[in-house]
PDB file of N, CA and C in Angstrom:
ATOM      1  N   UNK A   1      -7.828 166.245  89.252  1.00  0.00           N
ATOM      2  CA  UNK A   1      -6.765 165.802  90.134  1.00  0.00           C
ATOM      3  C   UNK A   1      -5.768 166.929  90.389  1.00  0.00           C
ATOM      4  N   UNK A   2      -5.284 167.517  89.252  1.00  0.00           N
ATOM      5  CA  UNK A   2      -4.341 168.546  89.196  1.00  0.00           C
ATOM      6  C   UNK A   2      -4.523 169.409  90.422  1.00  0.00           C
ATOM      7  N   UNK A   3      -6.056 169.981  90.161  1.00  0.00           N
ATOM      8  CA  UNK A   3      -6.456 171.532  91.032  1.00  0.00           C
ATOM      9  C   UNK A   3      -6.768 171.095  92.483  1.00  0.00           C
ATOM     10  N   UNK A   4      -7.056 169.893  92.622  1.00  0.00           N
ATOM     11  CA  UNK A   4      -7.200 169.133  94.107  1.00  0.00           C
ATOM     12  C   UNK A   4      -6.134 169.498  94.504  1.00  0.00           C
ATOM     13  N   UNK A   5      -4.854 168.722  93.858  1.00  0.00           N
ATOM     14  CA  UNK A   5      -3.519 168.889  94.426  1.00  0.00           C
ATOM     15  C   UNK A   5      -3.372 170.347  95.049  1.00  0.00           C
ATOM     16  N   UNK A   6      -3.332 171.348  93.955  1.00  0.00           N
ATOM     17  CA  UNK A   6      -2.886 172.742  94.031  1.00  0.00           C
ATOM     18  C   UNK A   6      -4.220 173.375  95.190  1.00  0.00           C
ATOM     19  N   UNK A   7      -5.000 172.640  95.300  1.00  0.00           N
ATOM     20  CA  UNK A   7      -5.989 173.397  96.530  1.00  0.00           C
ATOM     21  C   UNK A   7      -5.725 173.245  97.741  1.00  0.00           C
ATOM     22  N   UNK A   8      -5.306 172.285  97.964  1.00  0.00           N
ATOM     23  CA  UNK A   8      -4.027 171.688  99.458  1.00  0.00           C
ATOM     24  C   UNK A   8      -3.065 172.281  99.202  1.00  0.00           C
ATOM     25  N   UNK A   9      -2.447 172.463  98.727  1.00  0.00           N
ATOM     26  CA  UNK A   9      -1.072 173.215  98.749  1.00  0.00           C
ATOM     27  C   UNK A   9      -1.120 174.773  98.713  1.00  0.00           C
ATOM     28  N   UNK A  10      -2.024 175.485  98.622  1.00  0.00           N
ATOM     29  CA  UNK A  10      -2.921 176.676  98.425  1.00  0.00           C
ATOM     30  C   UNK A  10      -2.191 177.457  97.214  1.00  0.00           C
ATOM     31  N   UNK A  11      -2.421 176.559  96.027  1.00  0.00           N
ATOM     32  CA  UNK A  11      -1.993 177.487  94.729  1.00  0.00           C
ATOM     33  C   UNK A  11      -2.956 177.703  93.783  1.00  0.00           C
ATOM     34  N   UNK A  12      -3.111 178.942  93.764  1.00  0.00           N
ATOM     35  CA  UNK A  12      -4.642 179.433  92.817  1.00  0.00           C
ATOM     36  C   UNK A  12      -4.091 178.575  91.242  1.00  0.00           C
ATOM     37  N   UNK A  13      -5.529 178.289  91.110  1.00  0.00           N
ATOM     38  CA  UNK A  13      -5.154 177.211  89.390  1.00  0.00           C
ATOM     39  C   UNK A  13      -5.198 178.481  88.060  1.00  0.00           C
ATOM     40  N   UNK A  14      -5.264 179.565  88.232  1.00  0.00           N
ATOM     41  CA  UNK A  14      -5.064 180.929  87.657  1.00  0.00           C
ATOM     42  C   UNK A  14      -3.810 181.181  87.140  1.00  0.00           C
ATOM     43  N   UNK A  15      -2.698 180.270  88.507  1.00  0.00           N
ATOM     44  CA  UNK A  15      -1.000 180.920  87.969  1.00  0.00           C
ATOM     45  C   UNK A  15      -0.908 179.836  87.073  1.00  0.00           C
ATOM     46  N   UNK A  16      -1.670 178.314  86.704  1.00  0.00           N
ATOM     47  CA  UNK A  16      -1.072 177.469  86.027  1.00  0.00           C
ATOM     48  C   UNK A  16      -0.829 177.517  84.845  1.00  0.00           C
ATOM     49  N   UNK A  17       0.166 177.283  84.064  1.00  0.00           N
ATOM     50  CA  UNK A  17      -0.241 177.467  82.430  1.00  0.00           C
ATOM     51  C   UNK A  17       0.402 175.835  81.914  1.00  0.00           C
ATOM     52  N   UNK A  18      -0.341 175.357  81.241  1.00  0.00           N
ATOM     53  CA  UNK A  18      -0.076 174.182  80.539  1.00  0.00           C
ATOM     54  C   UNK A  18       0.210 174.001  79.615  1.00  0.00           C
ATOM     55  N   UNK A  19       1.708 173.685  79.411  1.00  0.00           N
ATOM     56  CA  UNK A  19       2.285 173.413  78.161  1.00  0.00           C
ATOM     57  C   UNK A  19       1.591 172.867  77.422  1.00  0.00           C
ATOM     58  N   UNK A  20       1.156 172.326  76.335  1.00  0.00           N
ATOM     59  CA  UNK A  20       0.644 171.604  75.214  1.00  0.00           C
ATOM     60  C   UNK A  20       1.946 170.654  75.133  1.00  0.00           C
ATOM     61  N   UNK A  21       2.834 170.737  74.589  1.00  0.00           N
ATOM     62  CA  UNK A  21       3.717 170.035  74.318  1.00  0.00           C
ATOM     63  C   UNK A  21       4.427 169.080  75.107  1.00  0.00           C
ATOM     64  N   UNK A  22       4.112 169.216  76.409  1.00  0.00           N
ATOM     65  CA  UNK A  22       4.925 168.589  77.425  1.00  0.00           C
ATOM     66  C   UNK A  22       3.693 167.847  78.464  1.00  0.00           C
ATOM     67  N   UNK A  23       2.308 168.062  77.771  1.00  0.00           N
ATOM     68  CA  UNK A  23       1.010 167.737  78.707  1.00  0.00           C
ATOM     69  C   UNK A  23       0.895 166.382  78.370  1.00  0.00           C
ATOM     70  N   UNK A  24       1.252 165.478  79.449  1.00  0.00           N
ATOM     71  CA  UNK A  24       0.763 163.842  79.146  1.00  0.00           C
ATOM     72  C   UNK A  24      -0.326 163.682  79.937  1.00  0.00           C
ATOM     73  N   UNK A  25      -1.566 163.530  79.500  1.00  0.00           N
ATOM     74  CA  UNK A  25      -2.985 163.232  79.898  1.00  0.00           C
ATOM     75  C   UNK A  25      -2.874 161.813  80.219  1.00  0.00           C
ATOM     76  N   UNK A  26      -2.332 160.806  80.203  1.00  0.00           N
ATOM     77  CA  UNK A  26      -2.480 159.418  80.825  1.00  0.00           C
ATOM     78  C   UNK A  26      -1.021 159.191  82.294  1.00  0.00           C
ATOM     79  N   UNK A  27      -0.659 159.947  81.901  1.00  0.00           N
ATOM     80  CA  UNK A  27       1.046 159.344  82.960  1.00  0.00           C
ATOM     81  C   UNK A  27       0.284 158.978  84.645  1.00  0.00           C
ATOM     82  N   UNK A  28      -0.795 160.142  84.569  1.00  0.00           N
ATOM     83  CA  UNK A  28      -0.967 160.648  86.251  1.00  0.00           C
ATOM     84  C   UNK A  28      -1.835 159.403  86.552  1.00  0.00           C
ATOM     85  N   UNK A  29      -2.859 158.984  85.882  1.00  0.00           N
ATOM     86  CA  UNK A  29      -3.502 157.786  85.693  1.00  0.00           C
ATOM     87  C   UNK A  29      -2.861 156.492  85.930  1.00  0.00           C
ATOM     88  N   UNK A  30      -1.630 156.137  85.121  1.00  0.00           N
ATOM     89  CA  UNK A  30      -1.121 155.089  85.789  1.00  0.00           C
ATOM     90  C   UNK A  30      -0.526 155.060  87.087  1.00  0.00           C
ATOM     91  N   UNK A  31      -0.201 156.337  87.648  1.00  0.00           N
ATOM     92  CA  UNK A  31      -0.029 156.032  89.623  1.00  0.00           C
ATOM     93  C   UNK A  31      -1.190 155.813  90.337  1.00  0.00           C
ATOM     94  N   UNK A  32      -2.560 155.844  90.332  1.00  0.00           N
ATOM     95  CA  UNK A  32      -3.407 155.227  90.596  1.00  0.00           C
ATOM     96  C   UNK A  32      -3.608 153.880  90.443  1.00  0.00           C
ATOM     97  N   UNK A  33      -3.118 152.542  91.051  1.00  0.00           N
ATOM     98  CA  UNK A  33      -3.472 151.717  90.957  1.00  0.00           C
ATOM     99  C   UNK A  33      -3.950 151.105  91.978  1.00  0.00           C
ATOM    100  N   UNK A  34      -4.526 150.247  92.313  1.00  0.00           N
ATOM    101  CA  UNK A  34      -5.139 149.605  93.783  1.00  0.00           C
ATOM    102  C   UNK A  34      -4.348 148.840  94.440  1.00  0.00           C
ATOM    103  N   UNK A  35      -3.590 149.317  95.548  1.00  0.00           N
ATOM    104  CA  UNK A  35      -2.509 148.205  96.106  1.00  0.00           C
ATOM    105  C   UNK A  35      -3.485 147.258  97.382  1.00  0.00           C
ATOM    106  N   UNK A  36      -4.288 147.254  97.392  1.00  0.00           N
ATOM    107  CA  UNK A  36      -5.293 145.841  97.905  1.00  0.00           C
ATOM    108  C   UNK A  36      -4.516 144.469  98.271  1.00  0.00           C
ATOM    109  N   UNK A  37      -4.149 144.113  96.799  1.00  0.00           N
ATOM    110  CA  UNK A  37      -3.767 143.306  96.490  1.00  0.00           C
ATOM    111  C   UNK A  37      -2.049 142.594  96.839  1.00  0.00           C
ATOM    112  N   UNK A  38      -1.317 143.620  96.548  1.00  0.00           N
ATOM    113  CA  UNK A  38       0.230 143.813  97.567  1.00  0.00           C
ATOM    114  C   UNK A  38      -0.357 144.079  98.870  1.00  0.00           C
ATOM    115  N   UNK A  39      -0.910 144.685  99.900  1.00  0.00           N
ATOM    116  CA  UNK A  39      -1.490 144.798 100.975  1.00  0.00           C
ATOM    117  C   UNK A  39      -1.768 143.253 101.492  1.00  0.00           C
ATOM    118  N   UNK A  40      -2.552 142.725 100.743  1.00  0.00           N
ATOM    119  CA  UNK A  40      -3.378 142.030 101.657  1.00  0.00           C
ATOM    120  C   UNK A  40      -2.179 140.542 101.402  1.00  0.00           C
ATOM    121  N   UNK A  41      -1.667 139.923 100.246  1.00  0.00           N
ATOM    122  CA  UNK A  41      -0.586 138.898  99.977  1.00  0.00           C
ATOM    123  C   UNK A  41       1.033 139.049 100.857  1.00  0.00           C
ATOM    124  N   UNK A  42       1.061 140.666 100.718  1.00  0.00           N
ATOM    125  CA  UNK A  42       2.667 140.874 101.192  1.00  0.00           C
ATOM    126  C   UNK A  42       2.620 141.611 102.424  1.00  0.00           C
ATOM    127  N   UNK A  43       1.737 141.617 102.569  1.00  0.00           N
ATOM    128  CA  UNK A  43       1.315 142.720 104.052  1.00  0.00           C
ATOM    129  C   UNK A  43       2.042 144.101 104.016  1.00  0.00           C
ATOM    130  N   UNK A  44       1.659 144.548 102.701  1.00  0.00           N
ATOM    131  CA  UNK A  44       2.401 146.171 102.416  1.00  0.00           C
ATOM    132  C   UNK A  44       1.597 146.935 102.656  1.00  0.00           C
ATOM    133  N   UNK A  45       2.633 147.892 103.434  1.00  0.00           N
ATOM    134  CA  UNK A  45       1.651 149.127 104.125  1.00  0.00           C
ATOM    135  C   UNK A  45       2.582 150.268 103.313  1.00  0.00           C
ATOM    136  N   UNK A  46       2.027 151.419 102.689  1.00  0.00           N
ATOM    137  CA  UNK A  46       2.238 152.419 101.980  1.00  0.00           C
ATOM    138  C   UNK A  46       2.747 153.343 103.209  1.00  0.00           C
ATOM    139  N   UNK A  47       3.408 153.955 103.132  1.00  0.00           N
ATOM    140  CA  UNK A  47       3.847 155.050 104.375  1.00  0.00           C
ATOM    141  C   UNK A  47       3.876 156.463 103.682  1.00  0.00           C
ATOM    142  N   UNK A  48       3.767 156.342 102.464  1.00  0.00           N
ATOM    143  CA  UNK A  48       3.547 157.830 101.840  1.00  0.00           C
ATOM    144  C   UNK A  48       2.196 158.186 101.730  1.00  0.00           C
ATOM    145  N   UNK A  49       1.753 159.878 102.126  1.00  0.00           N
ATOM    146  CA  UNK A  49       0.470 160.759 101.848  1.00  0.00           C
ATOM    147  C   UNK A  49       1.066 161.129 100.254  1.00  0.00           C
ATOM    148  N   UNK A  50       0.332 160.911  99.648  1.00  0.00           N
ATOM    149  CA  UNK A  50       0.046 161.638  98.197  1.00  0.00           C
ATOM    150  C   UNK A  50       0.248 163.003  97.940  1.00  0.00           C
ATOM    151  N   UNK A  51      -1.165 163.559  99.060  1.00  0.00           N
ATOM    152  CA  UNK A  51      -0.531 164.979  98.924  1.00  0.00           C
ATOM    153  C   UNK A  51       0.282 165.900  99.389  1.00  0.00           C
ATOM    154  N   UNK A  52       0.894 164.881 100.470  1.00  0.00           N
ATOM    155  CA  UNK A  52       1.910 165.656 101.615  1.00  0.00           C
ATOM    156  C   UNK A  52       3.229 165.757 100.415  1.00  0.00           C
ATOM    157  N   UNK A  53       3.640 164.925  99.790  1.00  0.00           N
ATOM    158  CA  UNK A  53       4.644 164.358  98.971  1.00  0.00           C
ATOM    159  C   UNK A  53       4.677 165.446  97.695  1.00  0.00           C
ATOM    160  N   UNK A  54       3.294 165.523  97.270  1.00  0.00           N
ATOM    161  CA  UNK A  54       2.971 166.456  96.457  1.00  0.00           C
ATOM    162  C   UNK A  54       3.410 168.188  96.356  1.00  0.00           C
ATOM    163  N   UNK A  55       2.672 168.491  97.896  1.00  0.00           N
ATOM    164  CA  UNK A  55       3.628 169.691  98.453  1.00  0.00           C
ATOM    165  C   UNK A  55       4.623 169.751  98.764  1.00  0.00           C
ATOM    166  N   UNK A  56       5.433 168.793  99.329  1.00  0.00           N
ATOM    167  CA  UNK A  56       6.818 168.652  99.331  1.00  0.00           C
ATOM    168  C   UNK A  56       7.908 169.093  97.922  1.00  0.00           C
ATOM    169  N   UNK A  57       7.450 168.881  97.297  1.00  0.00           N
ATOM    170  CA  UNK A  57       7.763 168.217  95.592  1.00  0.00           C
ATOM    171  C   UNK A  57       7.722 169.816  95.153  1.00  0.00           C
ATOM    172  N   UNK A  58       6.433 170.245  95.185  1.00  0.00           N
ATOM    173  CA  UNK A  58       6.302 171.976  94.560  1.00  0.00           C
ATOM    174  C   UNK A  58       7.149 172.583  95.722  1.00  0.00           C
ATOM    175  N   UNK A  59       7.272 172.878  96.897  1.00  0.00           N
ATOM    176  CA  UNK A  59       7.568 173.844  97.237  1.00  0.00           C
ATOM    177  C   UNK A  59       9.351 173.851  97.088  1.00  0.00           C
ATOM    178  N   UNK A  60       9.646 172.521  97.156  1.00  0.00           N
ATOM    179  CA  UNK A  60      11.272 172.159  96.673  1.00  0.00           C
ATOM    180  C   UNK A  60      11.611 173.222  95.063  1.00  0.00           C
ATOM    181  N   UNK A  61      10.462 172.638  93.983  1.00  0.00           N
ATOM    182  CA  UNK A  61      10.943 172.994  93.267  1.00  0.00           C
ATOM    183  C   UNK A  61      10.831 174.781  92.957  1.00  0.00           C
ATOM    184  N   UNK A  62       9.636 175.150  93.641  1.00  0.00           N
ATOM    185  CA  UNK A  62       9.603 176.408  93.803  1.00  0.00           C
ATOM    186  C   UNK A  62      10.478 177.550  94.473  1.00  0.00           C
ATOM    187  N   UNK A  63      11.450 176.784  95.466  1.00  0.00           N
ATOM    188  CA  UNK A  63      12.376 177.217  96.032  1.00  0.00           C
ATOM    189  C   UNK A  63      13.664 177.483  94.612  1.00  0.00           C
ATOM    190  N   UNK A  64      13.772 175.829  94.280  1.00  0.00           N
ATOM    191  CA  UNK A  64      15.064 175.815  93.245  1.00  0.00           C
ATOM    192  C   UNK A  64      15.068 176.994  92.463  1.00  0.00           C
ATOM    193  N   UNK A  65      13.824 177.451  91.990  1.00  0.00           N
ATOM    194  CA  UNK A  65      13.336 178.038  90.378  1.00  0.00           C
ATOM    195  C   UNK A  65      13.947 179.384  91.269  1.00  0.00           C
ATOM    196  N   UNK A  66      13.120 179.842  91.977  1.00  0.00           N
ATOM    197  CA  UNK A  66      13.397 180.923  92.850  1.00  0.00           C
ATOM    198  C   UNK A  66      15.221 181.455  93.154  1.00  0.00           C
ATOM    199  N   UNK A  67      15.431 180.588  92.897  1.00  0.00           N
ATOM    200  CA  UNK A  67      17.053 180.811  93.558  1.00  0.00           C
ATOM    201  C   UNK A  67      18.220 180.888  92.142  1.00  0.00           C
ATOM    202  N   UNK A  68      17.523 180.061  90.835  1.00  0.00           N
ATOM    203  CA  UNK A  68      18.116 180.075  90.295  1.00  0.00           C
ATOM    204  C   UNK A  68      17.734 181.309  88.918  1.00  0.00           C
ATOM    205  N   UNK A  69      16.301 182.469  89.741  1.00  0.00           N
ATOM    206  CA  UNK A  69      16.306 183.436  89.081  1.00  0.00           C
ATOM    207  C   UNK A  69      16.985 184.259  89.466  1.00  0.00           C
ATOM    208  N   UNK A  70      17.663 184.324  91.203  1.00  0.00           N
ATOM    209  CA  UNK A  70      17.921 185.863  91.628  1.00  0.00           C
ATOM    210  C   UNK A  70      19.550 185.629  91.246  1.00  0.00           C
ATOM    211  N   UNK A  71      19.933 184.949  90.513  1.00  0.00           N
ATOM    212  CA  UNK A  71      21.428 184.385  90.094  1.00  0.00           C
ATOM    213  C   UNK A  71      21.733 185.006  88.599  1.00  0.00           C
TER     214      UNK A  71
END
């Protein structure tokens, strides 16, 4: 899932380094759930892309990090 993400967003999985300590292997798992079910009872329509949101998200924070090194 991770390197999917970072392959749309065009970030080589080379720069990643993964904490051990801070790596939760189940969190990403529970945002996968099947909204079918809210869909089809409440007539909910999702208006968010996953990975649009995703790149949104890194390049924000890649900006922040960025700004708060040349400081």
């Amino acid at each position: 899932m991770l390197f999917s993400c970072l392959a749309k967003i065009s970030v080589d999985k080379d720069k990643i380094v993964v904490d051990k300590l801070l790596f939760r292997p189940t969190v990403i798992l529970d945002m996968f759930e099947d909204p079918s079910k809210a869909r089809k009872k409440l007539k909910w329509k999702y208006s968010y892309d996953f990975f649009l949101n995703f790149g949104s998200t890194y390049r924000e924070r890649k900006e922040k990090f960025r700004r708060s090194v040349k400081n």
